[in-house]
N, C-alpha and C. Protein backbone atom coordinates (compact mmCIF):
# COMPACT_ATOMS: atom_id res chain seq x y z
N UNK A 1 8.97 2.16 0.43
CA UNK A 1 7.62 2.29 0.96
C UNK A 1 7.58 1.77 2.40
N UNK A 2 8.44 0.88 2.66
CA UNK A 2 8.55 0.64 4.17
C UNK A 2 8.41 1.32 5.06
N UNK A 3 9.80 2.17 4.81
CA UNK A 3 10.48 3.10 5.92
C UNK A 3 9.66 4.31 6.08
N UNK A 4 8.41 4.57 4.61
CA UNK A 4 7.90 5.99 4.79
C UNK A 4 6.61 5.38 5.10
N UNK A 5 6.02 4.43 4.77
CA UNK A 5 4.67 3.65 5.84
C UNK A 5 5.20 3.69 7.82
N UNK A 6 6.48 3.99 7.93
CA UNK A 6 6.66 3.85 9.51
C UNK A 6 5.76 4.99 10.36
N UNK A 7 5.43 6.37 9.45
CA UNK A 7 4.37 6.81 10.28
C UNK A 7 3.14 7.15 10.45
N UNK A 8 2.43 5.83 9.83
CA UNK A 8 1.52 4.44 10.23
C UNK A 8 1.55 4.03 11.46
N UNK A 9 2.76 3.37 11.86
CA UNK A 9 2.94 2.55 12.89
C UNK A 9 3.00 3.23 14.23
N UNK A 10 1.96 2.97 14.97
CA UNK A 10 1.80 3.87 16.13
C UNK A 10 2.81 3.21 17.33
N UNK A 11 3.24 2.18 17.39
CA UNK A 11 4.76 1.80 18.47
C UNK A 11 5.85 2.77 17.29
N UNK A 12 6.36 2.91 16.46
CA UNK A 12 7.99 3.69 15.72
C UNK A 12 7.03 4.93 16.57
N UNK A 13 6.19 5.82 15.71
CA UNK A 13 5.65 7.04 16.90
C UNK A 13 5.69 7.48 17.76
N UNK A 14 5.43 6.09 18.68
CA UNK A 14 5.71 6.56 20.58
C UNK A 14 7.47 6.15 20.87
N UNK A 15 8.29 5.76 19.76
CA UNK A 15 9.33 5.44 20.32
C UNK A 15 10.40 6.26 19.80
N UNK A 16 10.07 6.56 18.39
CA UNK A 16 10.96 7.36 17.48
C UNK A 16 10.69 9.32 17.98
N UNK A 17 9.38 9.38 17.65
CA UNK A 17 8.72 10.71 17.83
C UNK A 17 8.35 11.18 19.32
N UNK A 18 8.01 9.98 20.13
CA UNK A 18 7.34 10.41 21.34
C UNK A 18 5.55 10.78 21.11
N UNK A 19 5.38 10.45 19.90
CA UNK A 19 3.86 10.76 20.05
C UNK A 19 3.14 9.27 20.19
N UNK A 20 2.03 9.69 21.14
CA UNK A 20 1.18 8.56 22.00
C UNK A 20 -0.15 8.02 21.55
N UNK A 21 -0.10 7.16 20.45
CA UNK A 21 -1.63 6.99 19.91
C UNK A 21 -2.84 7.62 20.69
N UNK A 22 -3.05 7.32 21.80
CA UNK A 22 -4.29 7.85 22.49
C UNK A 22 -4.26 9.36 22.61
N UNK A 23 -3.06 9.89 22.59
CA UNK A 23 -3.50 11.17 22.58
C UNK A 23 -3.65 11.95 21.36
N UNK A 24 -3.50 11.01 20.28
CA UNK A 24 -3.47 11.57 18.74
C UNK A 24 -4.13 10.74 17.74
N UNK A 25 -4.90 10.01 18.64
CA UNK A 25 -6.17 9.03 17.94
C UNK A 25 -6.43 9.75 16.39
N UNK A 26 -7.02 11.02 16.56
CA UNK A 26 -7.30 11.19 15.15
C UNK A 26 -6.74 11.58 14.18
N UNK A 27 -4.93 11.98 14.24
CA UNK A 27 -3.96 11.60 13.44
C UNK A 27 -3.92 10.40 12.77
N UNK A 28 -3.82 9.47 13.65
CA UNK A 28 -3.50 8.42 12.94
C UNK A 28 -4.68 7.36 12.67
N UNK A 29 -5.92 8.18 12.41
CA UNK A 29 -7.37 7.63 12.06
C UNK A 29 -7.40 8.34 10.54
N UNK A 30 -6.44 9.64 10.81
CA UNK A 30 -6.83 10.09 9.26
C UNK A 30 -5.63 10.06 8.52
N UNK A 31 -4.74 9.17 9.30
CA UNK A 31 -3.37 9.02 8.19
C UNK A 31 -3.80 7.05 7.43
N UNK A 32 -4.73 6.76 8.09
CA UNK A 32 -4.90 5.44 8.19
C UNK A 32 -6.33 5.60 6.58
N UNK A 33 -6.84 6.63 7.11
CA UNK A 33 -8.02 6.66 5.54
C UNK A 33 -7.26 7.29 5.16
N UNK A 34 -6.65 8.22 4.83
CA UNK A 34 -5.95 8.44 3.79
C UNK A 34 -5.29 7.21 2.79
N UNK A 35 -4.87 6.68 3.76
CA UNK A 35 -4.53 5.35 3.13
C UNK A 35 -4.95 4.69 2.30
N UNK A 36 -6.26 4.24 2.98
CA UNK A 36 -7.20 3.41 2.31
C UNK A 36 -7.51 4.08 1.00
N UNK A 37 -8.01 5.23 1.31
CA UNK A 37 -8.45 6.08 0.36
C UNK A 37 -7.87 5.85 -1.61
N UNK A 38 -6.38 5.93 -0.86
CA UNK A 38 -5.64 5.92 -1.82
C UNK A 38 -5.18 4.35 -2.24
N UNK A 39 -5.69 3.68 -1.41
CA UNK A 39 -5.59 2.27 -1.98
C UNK A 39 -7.21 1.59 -2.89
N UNK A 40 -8.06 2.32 -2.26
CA UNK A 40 -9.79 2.10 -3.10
C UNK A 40 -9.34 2.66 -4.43
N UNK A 41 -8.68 4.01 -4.29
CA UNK A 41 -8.49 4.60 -5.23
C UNK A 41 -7.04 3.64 -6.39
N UNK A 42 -6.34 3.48 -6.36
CA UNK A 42 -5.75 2.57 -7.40
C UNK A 42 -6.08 1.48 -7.36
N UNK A 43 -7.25 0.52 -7.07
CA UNK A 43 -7.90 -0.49 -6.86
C UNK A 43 -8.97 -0.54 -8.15
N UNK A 44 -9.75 0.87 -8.20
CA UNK A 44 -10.33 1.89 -9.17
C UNK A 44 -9.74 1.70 -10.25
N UNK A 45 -8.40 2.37 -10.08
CA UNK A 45 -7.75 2.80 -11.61
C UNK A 45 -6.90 1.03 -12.20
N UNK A 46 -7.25 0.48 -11.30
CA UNK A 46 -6.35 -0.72 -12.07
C UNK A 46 -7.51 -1.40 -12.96
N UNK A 47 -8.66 -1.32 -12.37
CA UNK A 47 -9.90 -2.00 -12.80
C UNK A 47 -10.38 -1.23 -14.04
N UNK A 48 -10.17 -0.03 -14.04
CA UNK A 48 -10.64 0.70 -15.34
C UNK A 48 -9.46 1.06 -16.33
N UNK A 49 -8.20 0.73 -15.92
CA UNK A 49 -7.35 0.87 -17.11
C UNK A 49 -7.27 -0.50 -17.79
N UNK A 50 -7.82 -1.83 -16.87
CA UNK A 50 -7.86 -3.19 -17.61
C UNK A 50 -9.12 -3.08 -18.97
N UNK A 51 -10.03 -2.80 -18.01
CA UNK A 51 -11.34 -2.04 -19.08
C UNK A 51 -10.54 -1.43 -20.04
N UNK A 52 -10.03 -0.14 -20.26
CA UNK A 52 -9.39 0.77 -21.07
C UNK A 52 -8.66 -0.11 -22.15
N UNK A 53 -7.86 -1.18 -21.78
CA UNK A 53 -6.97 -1.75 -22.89
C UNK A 53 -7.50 -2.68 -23.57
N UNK A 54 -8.27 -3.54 -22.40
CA UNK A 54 -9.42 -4.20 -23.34
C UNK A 54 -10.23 -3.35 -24.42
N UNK A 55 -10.98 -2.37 -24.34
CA UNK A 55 -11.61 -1.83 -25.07
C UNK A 55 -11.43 -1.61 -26.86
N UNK A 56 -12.14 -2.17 -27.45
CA UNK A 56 -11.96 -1.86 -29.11
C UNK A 56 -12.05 -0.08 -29.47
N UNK A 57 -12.50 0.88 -28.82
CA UNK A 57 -12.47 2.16 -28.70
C UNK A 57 -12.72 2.66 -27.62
N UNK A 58 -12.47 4.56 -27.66
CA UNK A 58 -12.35 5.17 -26.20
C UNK A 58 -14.04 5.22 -26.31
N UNK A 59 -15.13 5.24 -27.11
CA UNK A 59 -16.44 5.55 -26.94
C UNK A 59 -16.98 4.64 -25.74
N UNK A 60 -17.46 6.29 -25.21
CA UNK A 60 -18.09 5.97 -23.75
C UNK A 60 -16.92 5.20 -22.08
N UNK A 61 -15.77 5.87 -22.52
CA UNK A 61 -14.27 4.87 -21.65
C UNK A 61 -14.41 6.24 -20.64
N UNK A 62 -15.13 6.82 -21.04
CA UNK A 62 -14.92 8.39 -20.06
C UNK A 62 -16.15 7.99 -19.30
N UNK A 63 -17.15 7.75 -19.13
CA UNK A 63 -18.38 7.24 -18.27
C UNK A 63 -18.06 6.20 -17.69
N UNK A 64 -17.04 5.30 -18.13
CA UNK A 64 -16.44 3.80 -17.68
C UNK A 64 -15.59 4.61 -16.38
N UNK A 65 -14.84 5.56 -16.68
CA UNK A 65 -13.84 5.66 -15.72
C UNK A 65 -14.39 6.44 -14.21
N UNK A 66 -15.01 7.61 -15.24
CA UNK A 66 -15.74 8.16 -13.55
C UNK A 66 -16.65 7.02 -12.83
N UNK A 67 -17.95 6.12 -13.60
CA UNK A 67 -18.69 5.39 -12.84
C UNK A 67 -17.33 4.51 -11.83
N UNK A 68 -16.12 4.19 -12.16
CA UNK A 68 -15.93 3.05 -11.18
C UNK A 68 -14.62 4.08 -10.48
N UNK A 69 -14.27 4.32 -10.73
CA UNK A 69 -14.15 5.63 -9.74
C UNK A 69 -14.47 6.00 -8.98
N UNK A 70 -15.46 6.47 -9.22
CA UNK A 70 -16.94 7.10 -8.24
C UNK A 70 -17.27 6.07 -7.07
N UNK A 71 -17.71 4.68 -7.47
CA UNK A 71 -17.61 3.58 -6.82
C UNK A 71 -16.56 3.37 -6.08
N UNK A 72 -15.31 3.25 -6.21
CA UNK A 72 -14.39 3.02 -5.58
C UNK A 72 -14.13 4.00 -4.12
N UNK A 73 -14.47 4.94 -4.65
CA UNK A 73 -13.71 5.99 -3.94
C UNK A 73 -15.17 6.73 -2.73
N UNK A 74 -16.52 6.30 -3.35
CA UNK A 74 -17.48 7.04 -2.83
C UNK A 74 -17.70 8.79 -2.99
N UNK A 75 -17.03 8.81 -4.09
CA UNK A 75 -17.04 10.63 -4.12
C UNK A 75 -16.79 10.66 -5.84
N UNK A 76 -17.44 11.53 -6.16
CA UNK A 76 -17.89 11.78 -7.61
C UNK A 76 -16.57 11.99 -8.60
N UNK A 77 -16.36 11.54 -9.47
CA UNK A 77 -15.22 11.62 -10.23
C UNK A 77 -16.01 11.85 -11.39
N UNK A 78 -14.89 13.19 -12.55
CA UNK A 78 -15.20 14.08 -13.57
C UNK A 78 -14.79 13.00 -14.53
N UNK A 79 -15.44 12.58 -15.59
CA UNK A 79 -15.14 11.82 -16.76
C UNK A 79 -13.97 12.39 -17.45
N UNK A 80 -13.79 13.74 -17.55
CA UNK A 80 -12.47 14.60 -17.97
C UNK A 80 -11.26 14.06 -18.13
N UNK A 81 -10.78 13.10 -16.94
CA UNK A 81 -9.52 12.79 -16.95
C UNK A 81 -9.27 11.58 -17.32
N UNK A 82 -10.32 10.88 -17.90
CA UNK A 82 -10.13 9.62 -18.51
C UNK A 82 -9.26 8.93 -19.17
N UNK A 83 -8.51 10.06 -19.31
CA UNK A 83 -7.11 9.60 -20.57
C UNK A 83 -5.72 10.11 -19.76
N UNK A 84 -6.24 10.81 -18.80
CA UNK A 84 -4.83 11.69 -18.08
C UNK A 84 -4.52 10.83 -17.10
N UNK A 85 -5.78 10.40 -16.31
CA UNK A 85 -5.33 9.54 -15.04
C UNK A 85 -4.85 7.99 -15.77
N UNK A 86 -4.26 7.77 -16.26
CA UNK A 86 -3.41 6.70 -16.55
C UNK A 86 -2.50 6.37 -16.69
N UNK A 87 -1.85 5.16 -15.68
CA UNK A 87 -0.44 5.14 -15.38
C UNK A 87 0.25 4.07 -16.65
N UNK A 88 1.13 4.42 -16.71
CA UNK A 88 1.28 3.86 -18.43
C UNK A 88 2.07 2.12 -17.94
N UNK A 89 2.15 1.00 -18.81
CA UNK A 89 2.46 -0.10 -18.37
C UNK A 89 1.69 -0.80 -16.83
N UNK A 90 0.35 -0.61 -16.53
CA UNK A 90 0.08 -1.11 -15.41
C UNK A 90 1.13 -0.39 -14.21
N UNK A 91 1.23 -0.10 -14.35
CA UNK A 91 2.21 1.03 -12.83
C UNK A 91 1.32 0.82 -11.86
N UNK A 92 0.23 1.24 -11.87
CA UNK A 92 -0.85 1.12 -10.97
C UNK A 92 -0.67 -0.22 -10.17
N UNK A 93 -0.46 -1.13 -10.73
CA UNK A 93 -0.39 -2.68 -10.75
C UNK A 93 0.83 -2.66 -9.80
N UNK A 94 1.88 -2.37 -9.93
CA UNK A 94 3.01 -2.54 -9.51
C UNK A 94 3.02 -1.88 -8.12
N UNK A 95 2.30 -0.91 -7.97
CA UNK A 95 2.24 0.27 -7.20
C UNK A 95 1.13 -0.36 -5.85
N UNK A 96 0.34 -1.14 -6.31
CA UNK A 96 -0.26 -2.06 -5.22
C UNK A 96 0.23 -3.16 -4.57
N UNK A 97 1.20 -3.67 -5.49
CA UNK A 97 2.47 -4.68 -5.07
C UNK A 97 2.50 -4.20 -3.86
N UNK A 98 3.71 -3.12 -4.43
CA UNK A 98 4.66 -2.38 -3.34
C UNK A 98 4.43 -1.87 -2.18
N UNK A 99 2.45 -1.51 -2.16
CA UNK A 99 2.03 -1.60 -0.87
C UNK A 99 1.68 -2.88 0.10
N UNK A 100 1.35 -3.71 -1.03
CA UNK A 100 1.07 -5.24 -0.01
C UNK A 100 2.43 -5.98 0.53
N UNK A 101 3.41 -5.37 -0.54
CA UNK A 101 4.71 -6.03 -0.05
C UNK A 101 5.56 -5.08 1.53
N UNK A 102 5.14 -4.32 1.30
CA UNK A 102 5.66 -3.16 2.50
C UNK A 102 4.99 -3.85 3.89
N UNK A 103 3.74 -4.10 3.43
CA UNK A 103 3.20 -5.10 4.97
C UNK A 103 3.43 -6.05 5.18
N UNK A 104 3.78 -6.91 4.45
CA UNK A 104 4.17 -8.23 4.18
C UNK A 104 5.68 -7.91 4.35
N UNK A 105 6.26 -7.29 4.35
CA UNK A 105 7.77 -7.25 4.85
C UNK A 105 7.57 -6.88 6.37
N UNK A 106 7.02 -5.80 6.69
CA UNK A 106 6.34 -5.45 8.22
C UNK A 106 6.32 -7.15 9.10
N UNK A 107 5.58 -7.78 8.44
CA UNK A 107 5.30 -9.00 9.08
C UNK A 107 6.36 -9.99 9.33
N UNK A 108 7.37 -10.10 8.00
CA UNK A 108 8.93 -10.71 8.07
C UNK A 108 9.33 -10.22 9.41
N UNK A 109 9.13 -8.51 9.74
CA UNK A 109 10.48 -7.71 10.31
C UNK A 109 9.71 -7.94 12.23
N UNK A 110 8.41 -7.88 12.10
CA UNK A 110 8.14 -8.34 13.21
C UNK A 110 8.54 -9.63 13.99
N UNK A 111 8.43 -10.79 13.12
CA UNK A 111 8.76 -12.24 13.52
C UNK A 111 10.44 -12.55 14.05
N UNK A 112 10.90 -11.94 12.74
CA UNK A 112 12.57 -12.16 13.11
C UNK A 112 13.23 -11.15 14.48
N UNK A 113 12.62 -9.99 14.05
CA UNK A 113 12.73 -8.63 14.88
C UNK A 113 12.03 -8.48 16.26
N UNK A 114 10.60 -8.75 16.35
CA UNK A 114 9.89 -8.08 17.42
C UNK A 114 9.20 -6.86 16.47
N UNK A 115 8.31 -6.36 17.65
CA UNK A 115 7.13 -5.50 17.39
C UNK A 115 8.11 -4.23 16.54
N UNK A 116 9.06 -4.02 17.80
CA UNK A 116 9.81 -2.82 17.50
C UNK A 116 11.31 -3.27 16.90
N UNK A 117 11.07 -3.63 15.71
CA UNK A 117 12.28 -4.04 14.42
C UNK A 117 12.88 -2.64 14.33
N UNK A 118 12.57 -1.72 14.10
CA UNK A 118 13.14 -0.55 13.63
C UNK A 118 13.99 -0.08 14.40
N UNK A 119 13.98 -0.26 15.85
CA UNK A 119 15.18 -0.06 16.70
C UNK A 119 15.96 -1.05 16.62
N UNK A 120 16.26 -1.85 15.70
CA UNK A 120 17.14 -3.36 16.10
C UNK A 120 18.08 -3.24 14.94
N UNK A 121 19.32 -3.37 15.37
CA UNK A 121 20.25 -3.09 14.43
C UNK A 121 20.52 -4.04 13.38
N UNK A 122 20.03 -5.63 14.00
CA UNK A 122 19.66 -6.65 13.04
C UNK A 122 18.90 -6.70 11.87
N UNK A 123 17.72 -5.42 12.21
CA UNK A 123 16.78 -5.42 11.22
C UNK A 123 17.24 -4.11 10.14
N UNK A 124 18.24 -3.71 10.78
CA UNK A 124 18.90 -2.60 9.54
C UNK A 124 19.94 -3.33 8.69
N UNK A 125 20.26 -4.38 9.05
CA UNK A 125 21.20 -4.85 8.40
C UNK A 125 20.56 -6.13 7.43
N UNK A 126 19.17 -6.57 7.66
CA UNK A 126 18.12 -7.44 6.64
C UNK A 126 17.70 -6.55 5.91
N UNK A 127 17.62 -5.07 6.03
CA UNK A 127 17.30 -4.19 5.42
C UNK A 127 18.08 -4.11 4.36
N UNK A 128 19.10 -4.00 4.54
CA UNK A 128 20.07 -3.74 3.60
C UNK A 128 20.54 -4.59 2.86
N UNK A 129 20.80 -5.54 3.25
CA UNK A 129 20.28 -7.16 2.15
C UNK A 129 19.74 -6.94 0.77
N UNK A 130 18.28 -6.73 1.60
CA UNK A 130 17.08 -6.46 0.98
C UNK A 130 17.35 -5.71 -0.53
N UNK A 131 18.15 -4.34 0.09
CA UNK A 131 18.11 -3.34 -1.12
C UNK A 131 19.13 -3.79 -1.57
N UNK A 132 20.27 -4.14 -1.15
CA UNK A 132 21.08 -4.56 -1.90
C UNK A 132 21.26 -5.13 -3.13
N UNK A 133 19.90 -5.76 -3.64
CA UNK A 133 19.99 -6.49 -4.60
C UNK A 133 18.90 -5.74 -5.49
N UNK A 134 18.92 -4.42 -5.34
CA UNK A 134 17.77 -3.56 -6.34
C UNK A 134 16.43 -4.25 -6.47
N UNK A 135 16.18 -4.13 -7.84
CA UNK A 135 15.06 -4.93 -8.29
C UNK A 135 15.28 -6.18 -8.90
N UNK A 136 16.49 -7.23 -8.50
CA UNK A 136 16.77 -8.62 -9.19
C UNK A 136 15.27 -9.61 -8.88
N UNK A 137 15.01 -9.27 -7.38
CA UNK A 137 13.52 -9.94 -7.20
C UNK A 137 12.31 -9.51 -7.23
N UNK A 138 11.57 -10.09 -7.45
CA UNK A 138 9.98 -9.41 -7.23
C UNK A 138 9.79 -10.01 -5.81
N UNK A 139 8.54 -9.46 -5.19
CA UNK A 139 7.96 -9.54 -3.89
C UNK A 139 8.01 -10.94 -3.84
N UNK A 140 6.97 -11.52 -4.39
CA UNK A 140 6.86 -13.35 -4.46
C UNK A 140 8.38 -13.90 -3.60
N UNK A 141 9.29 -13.63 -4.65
CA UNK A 141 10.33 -14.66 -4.79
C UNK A 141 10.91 -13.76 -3.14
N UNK A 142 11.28 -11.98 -2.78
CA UNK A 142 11.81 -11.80 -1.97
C UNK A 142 11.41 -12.93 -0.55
N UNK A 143 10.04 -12.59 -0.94
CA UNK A 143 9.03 -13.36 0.44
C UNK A 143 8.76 -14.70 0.73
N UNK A 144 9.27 -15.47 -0.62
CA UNK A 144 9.77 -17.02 -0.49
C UNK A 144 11.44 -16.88 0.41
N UNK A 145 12.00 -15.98 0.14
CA UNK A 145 13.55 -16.37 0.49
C UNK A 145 13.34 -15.95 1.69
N UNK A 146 12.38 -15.11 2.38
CA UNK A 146 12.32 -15.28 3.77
C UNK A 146 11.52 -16.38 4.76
N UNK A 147 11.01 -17.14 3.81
CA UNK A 147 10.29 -18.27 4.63
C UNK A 147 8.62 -17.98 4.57
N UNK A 148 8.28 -16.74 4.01
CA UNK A 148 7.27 -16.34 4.13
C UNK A 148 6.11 -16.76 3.01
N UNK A 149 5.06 -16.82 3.37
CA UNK A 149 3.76 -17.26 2.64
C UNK A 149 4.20 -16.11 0.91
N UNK A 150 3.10 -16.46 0.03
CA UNK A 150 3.08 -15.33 -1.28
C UNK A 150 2.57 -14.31 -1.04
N UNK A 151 2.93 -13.40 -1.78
CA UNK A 151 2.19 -11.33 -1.41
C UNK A 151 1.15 -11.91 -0.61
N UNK A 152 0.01 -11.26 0.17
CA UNK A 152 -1.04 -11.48 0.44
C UNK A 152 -1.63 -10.10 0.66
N UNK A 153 -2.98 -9.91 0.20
CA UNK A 153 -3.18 -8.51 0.63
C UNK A 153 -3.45 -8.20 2.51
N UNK A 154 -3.50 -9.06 3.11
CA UNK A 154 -4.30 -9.68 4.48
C UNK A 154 -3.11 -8.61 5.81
N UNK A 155 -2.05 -8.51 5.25
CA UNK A 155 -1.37 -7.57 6.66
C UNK A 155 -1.42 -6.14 6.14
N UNK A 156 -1.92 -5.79 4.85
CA UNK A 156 -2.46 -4.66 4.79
C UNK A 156 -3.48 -4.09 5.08
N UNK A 157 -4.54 -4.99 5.26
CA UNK A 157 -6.02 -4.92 5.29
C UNK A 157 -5.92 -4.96 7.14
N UNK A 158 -5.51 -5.71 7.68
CA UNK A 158 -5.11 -5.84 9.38
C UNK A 158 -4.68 -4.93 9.39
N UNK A 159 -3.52 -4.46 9.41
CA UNK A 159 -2.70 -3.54 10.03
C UNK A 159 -3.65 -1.69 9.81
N UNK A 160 -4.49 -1.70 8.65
CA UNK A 160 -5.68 -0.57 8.39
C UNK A 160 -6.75 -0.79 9.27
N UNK A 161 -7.06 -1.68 9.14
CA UNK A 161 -8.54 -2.00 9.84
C UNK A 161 -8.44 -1.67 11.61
N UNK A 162 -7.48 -2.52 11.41
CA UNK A 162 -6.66 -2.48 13.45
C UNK A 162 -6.99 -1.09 13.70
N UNK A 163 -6.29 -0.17 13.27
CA UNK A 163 -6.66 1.43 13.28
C UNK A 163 -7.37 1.82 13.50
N UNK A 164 -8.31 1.73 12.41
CA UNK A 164 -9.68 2.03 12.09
C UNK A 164 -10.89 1.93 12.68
N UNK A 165 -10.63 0.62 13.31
CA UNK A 165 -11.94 0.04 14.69
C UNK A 165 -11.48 0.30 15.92
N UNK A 166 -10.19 1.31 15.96
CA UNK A 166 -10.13 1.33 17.41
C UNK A 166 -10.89 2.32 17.93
């Protein structure tokens, strides 16, 4: 999720691609809600599949799912898929990790790296560290062994917002 969040990052853009935030402001205004979009949106589904398992039956779990849905997302969701849109084992859960951890690694790769880590051959080779060890760690523990604070949602929410108000 790192490497495919890089075109997000409007410095990899002007350095990798040659494209110039200001002249593509609303690219990367609508790659930036998209984002969000899709982060309100499993924000949604984590909150209504906790509902869902809690629940002693599905009666009325189909009005549960579109109302917070609907909420989440600001756009009307069909009660229909109440049973389809569900990611089985909390996935959903995991899947928000992996976005807060992708910024929260962003933030590692800036400090050790600079703005522009992705050109630094140092930071391909922490990279590879990184994967090297599959899934032996979770985010927490990766982001303790770099010195770094716990997940936080806060360089995801910055690094969107930054965008967003420009």
């Amino acid at each position: 999720m790192n490497l495919d969040h890089l075109t997000l990052n409007p410095l990899w853009m002007k350095k990798v691609l040659d494209v110039d935030f200001d002249k593509n402001r609303d690219y990367f205004i609508q790659r930036n809600f998209d984002e969000l979009m899709m982060l309100r949106r499993y924000a949604g589904k984590i909150d209504y599949e906790i509902k869902l398992a809690e629940a002693e039956s599905l009666d009325e779990m189909d009005e549960v799912y579109a109302d917070i849905l609907s909420k989440a997302n600001k756009i009307n969701y069909s009660r229909h898929t109440y049973l389809q849109d569900v990611d089985g084992y909390f996935y959903t859960a995991r899947y928000i990790r992996a976005w807060m951890f992708q910024e929260n690694l962003n933030e590692v790769l800036k400090e050790k790296f600079d703005e522009d880590w992705f050109v630094n051959p140092g930071a391909g080779e922490f990279l590879l560290d990184i994967y090297s060890h599959g899934q032996k760690y979770n985010a927490d523990e990766l982001l303790n062994k770099f010195g770094s604070a716990k997940l936080s949602v806060e360089p995801l929410h910055k690094n969107i917002s930054k965008v967003l108000e420009s």
